[in-house]
Protein backbone atom coordinates (compact mmCIF):
# COMPACT_ATOMS: atom_id res chain seq x y z
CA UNK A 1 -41.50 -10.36 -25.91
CA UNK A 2 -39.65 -13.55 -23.95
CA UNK A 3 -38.02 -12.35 -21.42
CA UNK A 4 -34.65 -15.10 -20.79
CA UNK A 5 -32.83 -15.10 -17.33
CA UNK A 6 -29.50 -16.19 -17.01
CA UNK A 7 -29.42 -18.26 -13.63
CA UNK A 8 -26.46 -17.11 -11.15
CA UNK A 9 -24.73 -20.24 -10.60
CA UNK A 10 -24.24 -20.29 -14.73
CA UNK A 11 -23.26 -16.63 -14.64
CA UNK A 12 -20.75 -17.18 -11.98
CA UNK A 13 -19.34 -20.46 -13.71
CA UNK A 14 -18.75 -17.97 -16.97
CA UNK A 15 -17.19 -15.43 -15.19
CA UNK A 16 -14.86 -17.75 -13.22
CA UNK A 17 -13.94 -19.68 -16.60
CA UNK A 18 -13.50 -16.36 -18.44
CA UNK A 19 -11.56 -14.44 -15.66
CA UNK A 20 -12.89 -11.05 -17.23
CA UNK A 21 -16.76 -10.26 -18.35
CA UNK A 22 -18.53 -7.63 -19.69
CA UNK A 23 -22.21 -7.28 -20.58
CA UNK A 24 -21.47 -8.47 -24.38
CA UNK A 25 -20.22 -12.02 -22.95
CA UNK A 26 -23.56 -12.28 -21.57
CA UNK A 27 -25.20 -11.20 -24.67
CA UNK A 28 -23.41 -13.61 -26.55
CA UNK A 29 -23.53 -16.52 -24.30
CA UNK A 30 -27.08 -16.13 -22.53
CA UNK A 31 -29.04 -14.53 -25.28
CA UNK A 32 -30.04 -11.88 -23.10
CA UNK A 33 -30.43 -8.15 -24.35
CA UNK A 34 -28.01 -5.75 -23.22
CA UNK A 35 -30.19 -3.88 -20.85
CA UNK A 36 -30.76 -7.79 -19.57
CA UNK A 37 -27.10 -8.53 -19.01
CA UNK A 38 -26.54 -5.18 -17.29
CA UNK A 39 -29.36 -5.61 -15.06
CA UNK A 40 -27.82 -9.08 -14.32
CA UNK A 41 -24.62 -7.81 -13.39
CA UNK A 42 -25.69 -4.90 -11.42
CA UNK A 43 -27.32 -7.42 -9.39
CA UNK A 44 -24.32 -9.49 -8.91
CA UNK A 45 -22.21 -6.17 -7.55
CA UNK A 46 -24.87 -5.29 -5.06
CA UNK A 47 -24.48 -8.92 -3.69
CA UNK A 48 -21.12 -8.57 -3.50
CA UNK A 49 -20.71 -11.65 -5.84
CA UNK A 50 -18.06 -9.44 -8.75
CA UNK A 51 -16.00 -6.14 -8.58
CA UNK A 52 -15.12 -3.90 -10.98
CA UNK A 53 -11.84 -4.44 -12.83
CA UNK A 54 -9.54 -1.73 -12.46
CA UNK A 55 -10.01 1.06 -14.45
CA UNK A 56 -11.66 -0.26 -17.73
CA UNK A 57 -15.15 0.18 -17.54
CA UNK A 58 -17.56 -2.19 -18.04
CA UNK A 59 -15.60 -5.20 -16.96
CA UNK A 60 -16.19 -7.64 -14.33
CA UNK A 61 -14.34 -10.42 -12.22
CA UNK A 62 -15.17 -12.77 -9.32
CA UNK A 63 -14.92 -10.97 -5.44
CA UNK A 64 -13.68 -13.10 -3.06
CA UNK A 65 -17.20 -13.38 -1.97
CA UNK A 66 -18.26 -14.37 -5.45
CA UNK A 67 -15.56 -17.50 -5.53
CA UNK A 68 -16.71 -18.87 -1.96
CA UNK A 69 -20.29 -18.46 -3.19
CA UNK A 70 -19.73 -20.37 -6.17
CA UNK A 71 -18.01 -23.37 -4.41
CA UNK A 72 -20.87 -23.45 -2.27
CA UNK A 73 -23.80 -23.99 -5.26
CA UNK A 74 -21.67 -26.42 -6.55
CA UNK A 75 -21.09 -28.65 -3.06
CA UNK A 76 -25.13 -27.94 -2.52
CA UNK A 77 -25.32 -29.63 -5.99
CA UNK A 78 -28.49 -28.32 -6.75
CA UNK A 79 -27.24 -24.52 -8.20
CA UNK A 80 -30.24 -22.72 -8.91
């Protein structure tokens, strides 16, 4: 079984063009298996990089930390 990784800098740049995510968008747009997209955005809370939206369950948006870390890849130029 391949095993795909969706790299952070990409994941950010989807949840910043999308506003909202959940673990389907990452399904969808990564190829990754649900228990991969989870695991991907668990990681993301524990850095601090999204929050929770609201109430709704499941759904994801940019922290504050998340935005400055994204502008940062992308003047480093090389987002890995």
């Amino acid at each position: 079984m391949q095993v795909v990784k969706a790299p952070k800098f990409e994941v950010l740049k989807l949840i910043e063009q999308k506003e909202i995510i959940g673990p389907i968008d990452l399904v969808d747009h990564f190829e990754l298996s649900y228990h991969g997209a989870r695991n991907c955005l668990a990681r993301l809370k524990k850095a601090g990089l999204i929050e929770p939206l609201g109430i709704e369950r499941g759904k994801w948006t940019l922290s504050n930390k998340g935005i400055n870390h994204l502008e940062f890849l992308r003047r480093r130029g090389n987002a890995k």
